[in-house]
N, C-alpha and C. Protein backbone atom coordinates (compact mmCIF):
# COMPACT_ATOMS: atom_id res chain seq x y z
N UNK A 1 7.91 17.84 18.06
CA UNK A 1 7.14 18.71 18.91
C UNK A 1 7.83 18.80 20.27
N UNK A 2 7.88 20.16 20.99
CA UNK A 2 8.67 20.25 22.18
C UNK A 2 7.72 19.79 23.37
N UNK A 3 8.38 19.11 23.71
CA UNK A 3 7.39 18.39 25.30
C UNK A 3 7.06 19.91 26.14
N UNK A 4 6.00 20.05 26.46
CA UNK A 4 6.21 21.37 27.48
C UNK A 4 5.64 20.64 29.08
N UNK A 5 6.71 21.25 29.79
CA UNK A 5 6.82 20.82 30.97
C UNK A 5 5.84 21.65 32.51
N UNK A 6 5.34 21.22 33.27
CA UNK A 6 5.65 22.46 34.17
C UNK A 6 5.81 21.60 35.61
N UNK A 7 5.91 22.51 36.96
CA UNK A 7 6.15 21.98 37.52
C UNK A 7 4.76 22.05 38.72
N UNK A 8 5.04 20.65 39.81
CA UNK A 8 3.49 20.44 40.04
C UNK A 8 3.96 20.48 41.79
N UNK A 9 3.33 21.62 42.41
CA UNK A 9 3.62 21.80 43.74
C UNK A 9 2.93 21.18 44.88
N UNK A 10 2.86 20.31 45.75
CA UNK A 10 2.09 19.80 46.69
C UNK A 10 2.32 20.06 48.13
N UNK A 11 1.52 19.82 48.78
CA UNK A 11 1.04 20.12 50.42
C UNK A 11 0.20 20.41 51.05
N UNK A 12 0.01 20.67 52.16
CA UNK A 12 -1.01 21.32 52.84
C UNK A 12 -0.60 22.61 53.56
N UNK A 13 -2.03 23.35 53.80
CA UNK A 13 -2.22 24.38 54.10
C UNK A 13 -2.09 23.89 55.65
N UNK A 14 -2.28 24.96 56.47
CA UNK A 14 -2.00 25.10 58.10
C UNK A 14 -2.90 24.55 58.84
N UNK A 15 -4.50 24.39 58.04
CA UNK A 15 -5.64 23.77 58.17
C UNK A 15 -5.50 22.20 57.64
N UNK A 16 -4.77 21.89 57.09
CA UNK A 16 -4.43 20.06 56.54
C UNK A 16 -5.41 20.10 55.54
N UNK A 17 -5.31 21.64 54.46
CA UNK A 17 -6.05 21.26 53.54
C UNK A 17 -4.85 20.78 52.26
N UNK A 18 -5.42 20.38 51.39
CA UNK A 18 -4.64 19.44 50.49
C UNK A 18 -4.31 20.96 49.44
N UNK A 19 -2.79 20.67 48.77
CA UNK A 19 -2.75 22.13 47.83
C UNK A 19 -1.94 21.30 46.60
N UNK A 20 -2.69 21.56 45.79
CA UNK A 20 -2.27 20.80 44.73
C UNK A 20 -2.40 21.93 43.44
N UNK A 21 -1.36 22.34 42.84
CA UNK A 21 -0.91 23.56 42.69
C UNK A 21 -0.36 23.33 40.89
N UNK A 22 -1.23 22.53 40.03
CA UNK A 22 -0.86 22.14 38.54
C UNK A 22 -0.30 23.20 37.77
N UNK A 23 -0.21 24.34 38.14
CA UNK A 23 0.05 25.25 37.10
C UNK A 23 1.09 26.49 37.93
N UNK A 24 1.91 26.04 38.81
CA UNK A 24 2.64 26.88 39.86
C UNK A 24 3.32 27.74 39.06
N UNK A 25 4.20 27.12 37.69
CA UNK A 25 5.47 27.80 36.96
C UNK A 25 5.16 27.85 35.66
N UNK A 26 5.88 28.34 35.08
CA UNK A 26 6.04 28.33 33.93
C UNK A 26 6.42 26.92 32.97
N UNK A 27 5.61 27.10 32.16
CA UNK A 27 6.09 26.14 31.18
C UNK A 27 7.93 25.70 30.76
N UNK A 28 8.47 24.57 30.52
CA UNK A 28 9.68 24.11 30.44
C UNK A 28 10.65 23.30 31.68
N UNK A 29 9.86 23.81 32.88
CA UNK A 29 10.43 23.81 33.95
C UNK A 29 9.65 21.95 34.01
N UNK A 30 11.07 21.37 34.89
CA UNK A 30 10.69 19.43 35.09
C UNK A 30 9.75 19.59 36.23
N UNK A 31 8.95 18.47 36.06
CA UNK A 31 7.93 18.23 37.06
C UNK A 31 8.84 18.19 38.47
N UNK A 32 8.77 18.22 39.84
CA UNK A 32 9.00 17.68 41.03
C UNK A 32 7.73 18.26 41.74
N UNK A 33 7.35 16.84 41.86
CA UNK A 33 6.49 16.37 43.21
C UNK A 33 6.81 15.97 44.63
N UNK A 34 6.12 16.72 45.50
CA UNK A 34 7.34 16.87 46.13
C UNK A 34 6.35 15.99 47.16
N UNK A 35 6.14 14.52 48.03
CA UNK A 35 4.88 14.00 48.40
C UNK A 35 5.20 14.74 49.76
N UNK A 36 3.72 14.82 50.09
CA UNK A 36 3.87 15.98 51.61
C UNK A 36 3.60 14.52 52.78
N UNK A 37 4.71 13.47 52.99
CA UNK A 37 4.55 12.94 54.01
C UNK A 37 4.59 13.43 54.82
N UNK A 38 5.33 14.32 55.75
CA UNK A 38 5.61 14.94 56.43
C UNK A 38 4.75 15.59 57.04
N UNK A 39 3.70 16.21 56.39
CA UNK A 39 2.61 16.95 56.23
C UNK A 39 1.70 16.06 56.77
N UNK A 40 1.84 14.46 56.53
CA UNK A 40 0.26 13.41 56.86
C UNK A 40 1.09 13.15 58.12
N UNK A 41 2.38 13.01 58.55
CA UNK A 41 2.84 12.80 59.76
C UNK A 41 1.96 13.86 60.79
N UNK A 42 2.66 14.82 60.48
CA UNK A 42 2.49 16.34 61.08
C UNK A 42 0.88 16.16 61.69
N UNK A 43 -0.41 15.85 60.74
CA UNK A 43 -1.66 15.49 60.77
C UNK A 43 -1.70 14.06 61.20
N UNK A 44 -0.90 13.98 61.98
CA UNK A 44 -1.39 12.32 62.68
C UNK A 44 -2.01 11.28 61.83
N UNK A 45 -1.34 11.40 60.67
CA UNK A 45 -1.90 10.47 59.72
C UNK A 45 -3.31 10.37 59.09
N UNK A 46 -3.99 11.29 59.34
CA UNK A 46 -5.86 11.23 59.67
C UNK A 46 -6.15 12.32 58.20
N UNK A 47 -5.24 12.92 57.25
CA UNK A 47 -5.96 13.68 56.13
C UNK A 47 -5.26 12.32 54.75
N UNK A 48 -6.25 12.35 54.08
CA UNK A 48 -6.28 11.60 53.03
C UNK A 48 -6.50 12.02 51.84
N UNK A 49 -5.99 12.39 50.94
CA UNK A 49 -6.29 12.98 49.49
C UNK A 49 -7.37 12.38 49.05
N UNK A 50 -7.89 12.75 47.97
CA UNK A 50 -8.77 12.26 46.77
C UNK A 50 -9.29 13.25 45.70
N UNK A 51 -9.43 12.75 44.71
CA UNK A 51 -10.35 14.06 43.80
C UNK A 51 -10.62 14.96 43.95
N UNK A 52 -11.76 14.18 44.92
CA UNK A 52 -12.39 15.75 45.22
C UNK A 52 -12.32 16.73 46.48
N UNK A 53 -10.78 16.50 47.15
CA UNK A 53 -10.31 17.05 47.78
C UNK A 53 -9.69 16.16 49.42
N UNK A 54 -10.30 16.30 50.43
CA UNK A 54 -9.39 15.93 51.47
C UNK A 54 -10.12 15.63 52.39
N UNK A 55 -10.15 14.55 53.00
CA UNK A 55 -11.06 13.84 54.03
C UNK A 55 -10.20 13.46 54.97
N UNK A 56 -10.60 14.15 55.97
CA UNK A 56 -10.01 14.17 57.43
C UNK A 56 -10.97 12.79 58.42
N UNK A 57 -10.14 11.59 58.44
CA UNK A 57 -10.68 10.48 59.03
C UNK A 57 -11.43 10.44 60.30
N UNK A 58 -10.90 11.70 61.22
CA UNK A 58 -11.32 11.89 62.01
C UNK A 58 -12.66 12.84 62.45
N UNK A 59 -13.23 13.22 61.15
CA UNK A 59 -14.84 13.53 61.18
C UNK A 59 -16.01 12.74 61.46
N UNK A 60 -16.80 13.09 62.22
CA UNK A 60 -17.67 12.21 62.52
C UNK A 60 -19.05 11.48 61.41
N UNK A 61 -18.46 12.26 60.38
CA UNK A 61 -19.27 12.01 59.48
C UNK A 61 -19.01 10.48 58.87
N UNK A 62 -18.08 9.84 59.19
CA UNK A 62 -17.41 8.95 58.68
C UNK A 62 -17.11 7.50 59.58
N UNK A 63 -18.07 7.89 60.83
CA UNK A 63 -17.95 6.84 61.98
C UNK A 63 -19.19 5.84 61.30
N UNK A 64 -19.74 5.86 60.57
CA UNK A 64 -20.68 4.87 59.94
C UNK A 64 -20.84 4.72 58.50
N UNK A 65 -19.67 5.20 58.06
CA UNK A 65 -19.19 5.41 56.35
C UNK A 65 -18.68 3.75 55.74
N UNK A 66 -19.79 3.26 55.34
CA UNK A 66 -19.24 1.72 54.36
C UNK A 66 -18.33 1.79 53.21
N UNK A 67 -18.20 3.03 52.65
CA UNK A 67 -17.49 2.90 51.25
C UNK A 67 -16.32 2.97 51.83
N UNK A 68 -15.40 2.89 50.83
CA UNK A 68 -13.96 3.50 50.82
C UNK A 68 -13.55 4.76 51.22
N UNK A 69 -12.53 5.30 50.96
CA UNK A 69 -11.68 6.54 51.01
C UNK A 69 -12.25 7.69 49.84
N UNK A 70 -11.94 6.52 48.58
CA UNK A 70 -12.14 7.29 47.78
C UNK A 70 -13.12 5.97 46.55
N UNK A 71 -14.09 6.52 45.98
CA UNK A 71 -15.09 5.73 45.21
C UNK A 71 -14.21 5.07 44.03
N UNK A 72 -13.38 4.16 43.36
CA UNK A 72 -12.95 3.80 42.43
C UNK A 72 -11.28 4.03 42.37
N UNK A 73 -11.04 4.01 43.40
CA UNK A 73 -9.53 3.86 43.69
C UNK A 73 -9.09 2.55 43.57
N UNK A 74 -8.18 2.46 43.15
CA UNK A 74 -7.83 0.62 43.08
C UNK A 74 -6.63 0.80 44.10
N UNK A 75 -6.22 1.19 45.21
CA UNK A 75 -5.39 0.98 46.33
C UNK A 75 -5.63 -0.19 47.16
N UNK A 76 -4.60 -0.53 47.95
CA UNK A 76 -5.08 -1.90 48.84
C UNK A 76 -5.98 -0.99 50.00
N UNK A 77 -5.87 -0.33 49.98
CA UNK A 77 -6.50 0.42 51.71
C UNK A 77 -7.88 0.92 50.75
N UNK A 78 -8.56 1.14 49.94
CA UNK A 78 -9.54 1.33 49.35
C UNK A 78 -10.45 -0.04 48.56
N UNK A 79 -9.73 -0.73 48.44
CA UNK A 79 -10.46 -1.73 48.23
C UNK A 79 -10.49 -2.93 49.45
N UNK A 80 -9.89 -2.80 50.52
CA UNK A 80 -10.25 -3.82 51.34
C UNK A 80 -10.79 -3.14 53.06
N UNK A 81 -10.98 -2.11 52.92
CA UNK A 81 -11.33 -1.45 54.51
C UNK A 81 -12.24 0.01 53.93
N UNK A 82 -12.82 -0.12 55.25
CA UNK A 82 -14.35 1.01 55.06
C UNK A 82 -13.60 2.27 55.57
N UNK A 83 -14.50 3.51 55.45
CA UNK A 83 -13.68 4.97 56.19
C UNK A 83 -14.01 4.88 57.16
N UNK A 84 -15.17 4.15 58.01
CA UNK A 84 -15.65 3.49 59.27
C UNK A 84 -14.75 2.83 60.02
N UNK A 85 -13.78 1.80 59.91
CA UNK A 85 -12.96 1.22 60.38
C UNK A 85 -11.59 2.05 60.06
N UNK A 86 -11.38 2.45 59.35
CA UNK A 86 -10.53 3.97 59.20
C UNK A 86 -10.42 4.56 60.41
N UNK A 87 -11.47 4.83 60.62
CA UNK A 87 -11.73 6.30 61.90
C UNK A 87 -11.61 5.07 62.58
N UNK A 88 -11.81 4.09 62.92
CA UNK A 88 -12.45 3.27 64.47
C UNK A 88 -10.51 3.04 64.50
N UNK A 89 -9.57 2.47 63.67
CA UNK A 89 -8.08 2.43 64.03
C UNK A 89 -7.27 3.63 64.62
N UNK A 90 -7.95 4.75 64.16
CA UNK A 90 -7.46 6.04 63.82
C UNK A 90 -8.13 6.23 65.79
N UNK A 91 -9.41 6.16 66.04
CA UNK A 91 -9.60 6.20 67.06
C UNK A 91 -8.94 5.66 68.36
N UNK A 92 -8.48 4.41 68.21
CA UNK A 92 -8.08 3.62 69.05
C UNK A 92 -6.56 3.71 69.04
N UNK A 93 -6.32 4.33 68.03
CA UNK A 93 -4.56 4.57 67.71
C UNK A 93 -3.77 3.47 67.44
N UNK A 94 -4.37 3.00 66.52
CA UNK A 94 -3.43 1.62 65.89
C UNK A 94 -2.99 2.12 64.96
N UNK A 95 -1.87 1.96 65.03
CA UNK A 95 -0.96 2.18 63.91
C UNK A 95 -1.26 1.87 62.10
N UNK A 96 -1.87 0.51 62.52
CA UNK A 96 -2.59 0.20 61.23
C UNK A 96 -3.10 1.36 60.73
N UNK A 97 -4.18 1.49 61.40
CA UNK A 97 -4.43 2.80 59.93
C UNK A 97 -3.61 4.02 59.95
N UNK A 98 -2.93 4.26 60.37
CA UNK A 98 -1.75 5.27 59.39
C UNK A 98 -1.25 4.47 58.74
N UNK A 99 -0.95 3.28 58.82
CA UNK A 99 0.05 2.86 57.46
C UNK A 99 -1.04 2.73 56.08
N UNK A 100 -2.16 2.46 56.41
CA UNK A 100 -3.39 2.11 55.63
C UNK A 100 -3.64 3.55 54.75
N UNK A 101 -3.72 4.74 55.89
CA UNK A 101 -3.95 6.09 54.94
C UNK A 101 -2.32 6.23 54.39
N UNK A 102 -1.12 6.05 54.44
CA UNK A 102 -0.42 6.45 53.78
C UNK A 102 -0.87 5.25 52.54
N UNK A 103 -0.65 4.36 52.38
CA UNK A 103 -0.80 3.23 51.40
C UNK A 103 -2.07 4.64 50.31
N UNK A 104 -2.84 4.60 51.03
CA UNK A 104 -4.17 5.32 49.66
C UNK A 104 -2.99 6.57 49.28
N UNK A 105 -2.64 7.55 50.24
CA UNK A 105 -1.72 8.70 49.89
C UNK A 105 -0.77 8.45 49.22
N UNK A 106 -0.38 7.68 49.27
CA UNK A 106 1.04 7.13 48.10
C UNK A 106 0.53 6.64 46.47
N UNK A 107 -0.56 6.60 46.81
CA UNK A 107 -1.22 5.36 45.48
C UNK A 107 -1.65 7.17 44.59
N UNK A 108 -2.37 7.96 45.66
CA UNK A 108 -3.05 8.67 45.25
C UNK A 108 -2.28 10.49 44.09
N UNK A 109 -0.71 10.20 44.75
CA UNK A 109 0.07 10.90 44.02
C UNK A 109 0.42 9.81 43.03
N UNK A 110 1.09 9.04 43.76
CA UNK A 110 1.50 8.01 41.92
C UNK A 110 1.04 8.51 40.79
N UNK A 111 -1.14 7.94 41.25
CA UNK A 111 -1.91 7.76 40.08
C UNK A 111 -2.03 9.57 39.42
N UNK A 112 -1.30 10.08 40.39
CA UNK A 112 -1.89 11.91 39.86
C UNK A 112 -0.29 12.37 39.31
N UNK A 113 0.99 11.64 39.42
CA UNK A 113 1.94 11.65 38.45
C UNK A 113 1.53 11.47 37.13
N UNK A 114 1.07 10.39 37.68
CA UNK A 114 1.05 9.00 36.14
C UNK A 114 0.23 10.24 34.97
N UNK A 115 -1.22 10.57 35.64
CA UNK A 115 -1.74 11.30 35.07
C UNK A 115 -1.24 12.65 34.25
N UNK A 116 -0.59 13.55 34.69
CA UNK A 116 -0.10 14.59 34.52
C UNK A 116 1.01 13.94 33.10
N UNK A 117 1.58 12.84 33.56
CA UNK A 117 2.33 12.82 32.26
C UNK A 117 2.17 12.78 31.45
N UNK A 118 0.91 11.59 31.29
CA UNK A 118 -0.17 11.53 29.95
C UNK A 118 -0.55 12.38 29.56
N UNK A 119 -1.01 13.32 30.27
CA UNK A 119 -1.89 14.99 29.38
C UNK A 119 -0.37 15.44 29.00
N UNK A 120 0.62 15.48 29.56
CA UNK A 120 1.74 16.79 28.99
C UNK A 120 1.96 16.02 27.71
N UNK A 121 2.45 14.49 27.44
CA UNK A 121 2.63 13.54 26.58
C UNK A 121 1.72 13.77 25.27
N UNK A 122 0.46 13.87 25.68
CA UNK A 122 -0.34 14.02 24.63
C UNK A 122 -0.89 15.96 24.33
N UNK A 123 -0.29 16.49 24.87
CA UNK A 123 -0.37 18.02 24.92
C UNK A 123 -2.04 18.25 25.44
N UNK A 124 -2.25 17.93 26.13
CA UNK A 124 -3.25 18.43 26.74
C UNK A 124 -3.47 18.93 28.16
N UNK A 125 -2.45 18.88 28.63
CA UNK A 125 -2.33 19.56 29.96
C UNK A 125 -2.83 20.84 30.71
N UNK A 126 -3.78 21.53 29.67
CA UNK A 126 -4.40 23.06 30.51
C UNK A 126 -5.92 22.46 30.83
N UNK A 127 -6.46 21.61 29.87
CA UNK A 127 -7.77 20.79 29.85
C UNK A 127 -7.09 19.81 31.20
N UNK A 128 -6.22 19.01 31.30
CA UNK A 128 -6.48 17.58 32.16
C UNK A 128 -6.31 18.66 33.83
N UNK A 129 -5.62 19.97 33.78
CA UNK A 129 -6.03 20.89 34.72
C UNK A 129 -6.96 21.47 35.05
N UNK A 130 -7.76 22.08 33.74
CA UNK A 130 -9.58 22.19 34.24
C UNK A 130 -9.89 21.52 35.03
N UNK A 131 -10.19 19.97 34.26
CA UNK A 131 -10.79 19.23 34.86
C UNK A 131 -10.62 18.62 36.55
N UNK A 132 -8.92 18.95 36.31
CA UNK A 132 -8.50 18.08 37.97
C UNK A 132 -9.43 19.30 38.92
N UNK A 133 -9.05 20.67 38.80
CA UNK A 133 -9.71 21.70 39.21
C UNK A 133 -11.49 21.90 39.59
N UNK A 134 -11.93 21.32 38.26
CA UNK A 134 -13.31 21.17 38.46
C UNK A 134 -13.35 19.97 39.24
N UNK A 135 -13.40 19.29 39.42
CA UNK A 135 -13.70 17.85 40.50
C UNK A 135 -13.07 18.53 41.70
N UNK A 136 -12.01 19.18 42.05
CA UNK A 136 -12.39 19.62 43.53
C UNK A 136 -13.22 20.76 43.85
N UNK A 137 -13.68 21.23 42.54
CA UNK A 137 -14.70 22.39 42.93
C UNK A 137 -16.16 21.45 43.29
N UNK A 138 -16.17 20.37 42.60
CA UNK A 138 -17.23 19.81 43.14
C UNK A 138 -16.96 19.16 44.13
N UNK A 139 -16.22 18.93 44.52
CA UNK A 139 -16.16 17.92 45.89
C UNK A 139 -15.81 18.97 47.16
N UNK A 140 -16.09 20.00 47.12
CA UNK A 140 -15.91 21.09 48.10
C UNK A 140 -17.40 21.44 48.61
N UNK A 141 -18.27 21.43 47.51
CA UNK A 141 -19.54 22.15 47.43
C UNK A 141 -20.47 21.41 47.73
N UNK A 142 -19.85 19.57 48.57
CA UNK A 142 -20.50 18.24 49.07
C UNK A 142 -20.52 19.03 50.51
């Protein structure tokens, strides 16, 4: 069976929204991911991927936020620090938390490589795109 390939485009928009782009090309073409550090530089370190889209640390919604980044992430910056102390480093400009949001941002393409290979591997790749698709349609409409 022929592996079918495509290729998977990343970045942000002008707004530091997250663009994650599963279905850019045509089939055959090799994956390159291209990670938008540059992009979390550019954003002072303060936008953070996840599922269901992109959480900007520096919302105030998040100055009394106990959970994580992201609910069931196994990253070191998601399992040992709140989005509360997030924003409070991010506030005070410690460096720490930019290295903390890149740590989740790095974990968070990995685990969305890793993924993509498995669906192309097992030919299911237009479904494991629904779905990535539907979870940021729901996490938009929060």
């Amino acid at each position: 069976m022929a592996l079918q390939v495509r290729r998977v485009v990343t970045g942000h928009d002008a707004k530091g929204k997250a663009i994650v782009n599963l279905l850019a090309l045509a089939p055959g073409e090799k994956i390159k991911a291209v990670l938008p550090v540059r992009e979390f530089q550019e954003n002072e370190f303060v936008v953070m991927c996840t599922r269901a889209g992109v959480i900007n640390i520096r919302n105030a919604v998040h100055q009394k936020a106990t959970g994580p980044i992201e609910e069931g992430c196994a990253c070191y910056t998601c399992q040992n620090y709140s989005r509360s102390y997030l924003r409070h480093l991010d506030k005070c400009g410690e460096i720490l938390g930019a290295h903390l949001n890149t740590v989740h941002n790095l974990h968070f393409y990995q685990r969305l490589m890793r993924e993509i290979r498995g669906a192309i591997e097992a030919a299911r790749f237009e479904a494991y795109a629904a779905e990535f698709y539907a979870l940021k349609a729901v996490g938009s409409s929060r």
